[in-house]
C-alpha atoms as a PDB file:
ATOM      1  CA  UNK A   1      -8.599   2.027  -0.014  1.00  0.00           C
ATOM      2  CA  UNK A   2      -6.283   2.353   2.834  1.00  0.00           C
ATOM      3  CA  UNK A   3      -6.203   5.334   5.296  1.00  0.00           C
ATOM      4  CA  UNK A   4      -2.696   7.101   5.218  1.00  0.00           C
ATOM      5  CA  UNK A   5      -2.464   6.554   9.356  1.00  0.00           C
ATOM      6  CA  UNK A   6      -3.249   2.562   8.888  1.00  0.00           C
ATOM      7  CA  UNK A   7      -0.211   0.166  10.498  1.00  0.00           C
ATOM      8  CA  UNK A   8      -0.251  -1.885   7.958  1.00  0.00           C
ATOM      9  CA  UNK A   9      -0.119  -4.990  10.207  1.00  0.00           C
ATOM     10  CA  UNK A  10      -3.471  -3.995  11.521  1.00  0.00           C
ATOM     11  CA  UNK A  11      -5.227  -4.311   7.910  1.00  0.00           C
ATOM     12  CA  UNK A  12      -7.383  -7.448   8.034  1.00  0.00           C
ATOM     13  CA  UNK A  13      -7.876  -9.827   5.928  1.00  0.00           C
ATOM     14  CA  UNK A  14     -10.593  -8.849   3.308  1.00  0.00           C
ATOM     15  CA  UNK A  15      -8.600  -5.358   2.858  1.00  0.00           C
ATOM     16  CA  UNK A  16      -5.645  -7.161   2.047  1.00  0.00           C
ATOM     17  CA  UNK A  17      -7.150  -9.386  -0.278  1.00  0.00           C
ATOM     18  CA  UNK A  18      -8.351  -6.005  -2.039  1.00  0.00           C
ATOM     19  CA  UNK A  19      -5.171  -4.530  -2.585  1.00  0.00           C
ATOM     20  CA  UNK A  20      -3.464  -8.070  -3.733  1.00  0.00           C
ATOM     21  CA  UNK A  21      -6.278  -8.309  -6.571  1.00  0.00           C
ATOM     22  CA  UNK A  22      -5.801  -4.790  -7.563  1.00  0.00           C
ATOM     23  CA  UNK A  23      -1.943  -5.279  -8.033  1.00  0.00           C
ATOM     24  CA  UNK A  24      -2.466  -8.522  -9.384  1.00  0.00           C
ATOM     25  CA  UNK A  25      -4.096  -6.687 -13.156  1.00  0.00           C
ATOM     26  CA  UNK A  26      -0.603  -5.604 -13.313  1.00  0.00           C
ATOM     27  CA  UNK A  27       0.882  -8.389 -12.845  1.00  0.00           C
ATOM     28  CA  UNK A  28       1.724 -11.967 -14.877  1.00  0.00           C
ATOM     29  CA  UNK A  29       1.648 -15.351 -13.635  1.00  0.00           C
ATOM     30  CA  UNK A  30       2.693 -18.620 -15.686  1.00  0.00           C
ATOM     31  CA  UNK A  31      -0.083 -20.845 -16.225  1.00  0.00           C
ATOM     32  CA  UNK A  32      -0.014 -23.629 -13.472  1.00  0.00           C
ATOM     33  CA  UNK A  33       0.372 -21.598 -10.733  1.00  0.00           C
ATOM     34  CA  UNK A  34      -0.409 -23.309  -7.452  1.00  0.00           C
ATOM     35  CA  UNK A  35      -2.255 -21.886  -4.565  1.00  0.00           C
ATOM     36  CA  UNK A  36       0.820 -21.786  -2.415  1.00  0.00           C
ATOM     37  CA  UNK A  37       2.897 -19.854  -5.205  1.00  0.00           C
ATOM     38  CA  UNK A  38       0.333 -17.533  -5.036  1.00  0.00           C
ATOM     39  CA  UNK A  39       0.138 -16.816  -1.203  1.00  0.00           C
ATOM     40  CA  UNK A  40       3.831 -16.618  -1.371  1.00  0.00           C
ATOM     41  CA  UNK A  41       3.634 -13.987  -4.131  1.00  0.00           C
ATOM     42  CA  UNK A  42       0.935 -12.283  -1.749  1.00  0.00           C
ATOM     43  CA  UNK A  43       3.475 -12.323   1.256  1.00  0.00           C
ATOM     44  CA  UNK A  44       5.837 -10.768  -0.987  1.00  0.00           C
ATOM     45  CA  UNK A  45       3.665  -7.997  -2.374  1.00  0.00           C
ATOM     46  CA  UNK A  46       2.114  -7.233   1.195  1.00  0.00           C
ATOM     47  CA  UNK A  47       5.793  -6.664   2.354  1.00  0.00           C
ATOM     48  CA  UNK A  48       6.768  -4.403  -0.447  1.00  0.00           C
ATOM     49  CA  UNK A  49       2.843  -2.854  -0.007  1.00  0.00           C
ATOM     50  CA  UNK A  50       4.240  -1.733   3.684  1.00  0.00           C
ATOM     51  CA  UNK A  51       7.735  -0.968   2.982  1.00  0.00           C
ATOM     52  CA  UNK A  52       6.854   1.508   0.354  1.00  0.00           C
ATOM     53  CA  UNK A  53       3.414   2.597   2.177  1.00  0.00           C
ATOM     54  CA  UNK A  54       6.282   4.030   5.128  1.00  0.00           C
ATOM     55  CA  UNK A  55       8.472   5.294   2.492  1.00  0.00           C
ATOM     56  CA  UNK A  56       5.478   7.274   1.282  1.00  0.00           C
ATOM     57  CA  UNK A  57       4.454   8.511   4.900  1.00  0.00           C
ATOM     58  CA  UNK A  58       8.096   9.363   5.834  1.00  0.00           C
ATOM     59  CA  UNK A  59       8.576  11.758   2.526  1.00  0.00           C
ATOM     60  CA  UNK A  60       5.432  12.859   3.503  1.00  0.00           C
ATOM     61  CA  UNK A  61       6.764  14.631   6.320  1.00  0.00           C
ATOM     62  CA  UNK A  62       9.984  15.318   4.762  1.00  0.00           C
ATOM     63  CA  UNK A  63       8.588  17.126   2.410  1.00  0.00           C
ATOM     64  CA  UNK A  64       5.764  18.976   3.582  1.00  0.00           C
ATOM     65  CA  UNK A  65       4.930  18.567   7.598  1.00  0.00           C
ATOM     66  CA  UNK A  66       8.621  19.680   8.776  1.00  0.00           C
ATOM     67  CA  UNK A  67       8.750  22.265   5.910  1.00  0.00           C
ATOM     68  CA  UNK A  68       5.056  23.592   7.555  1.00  0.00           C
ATOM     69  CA  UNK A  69       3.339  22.670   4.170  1.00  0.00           C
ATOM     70  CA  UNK A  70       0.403  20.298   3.628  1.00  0.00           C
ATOM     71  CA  UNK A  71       0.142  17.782   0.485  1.00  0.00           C
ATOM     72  CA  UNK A  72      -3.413  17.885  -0.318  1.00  0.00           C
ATOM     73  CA  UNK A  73      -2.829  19.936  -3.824  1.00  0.00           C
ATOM     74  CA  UNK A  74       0.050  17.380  -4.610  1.00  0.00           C
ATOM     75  CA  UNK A  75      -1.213  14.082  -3.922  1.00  0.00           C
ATOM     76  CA  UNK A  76      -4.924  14.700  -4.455  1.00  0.00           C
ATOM     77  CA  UNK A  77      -5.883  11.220  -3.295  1.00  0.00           C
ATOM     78  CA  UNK A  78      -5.123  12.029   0.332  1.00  0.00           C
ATOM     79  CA  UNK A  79      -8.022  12.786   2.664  1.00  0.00           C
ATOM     80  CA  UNK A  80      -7.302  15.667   5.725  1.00  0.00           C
ATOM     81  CA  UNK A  81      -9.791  13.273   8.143  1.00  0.00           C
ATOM     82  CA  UNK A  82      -6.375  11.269   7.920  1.00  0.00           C
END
């Protein structure tokens, strides 16, 4: 799991890994797939992982901070240490 306040280009390595193996149980990949496909796929899915990981941050204070609200009853999974 990621903290809410995490750059994303800070995660290392091993957390990265993480989240590409959890996304990958949704995913399909032909049979034959070569190592570098799959790093490539991982590049790819790290740079959407950001992208929509700001998206998510930016609503967040859309939505609640500038309206003087907090999100804890909507989005359960967020922690208030973060």
């Amino acid at each position: 799991m990621v903290g809410i306040n995490v750059n994303f280009e800070d995660v290392d390595e091993p957390a990265q890994q993480g989240l590409f193996k959890t996304m990958k149980g949704y995913l399909e990949f032909p049979e034959g797939t070569s190592e570098a496909q799959m790093n490539h796929v991982r590049g790819v899915a790290w740079k959407s992982i950001a992208k929509l990981h700001r998206h998510f941050k930016s609503k967040l204070v859309q939505n609640f901070v500038n309206e003087g609200k907090e999100p804890f009853d909507v989005h359960k999974h967020l922690d208030r240490r973060d």
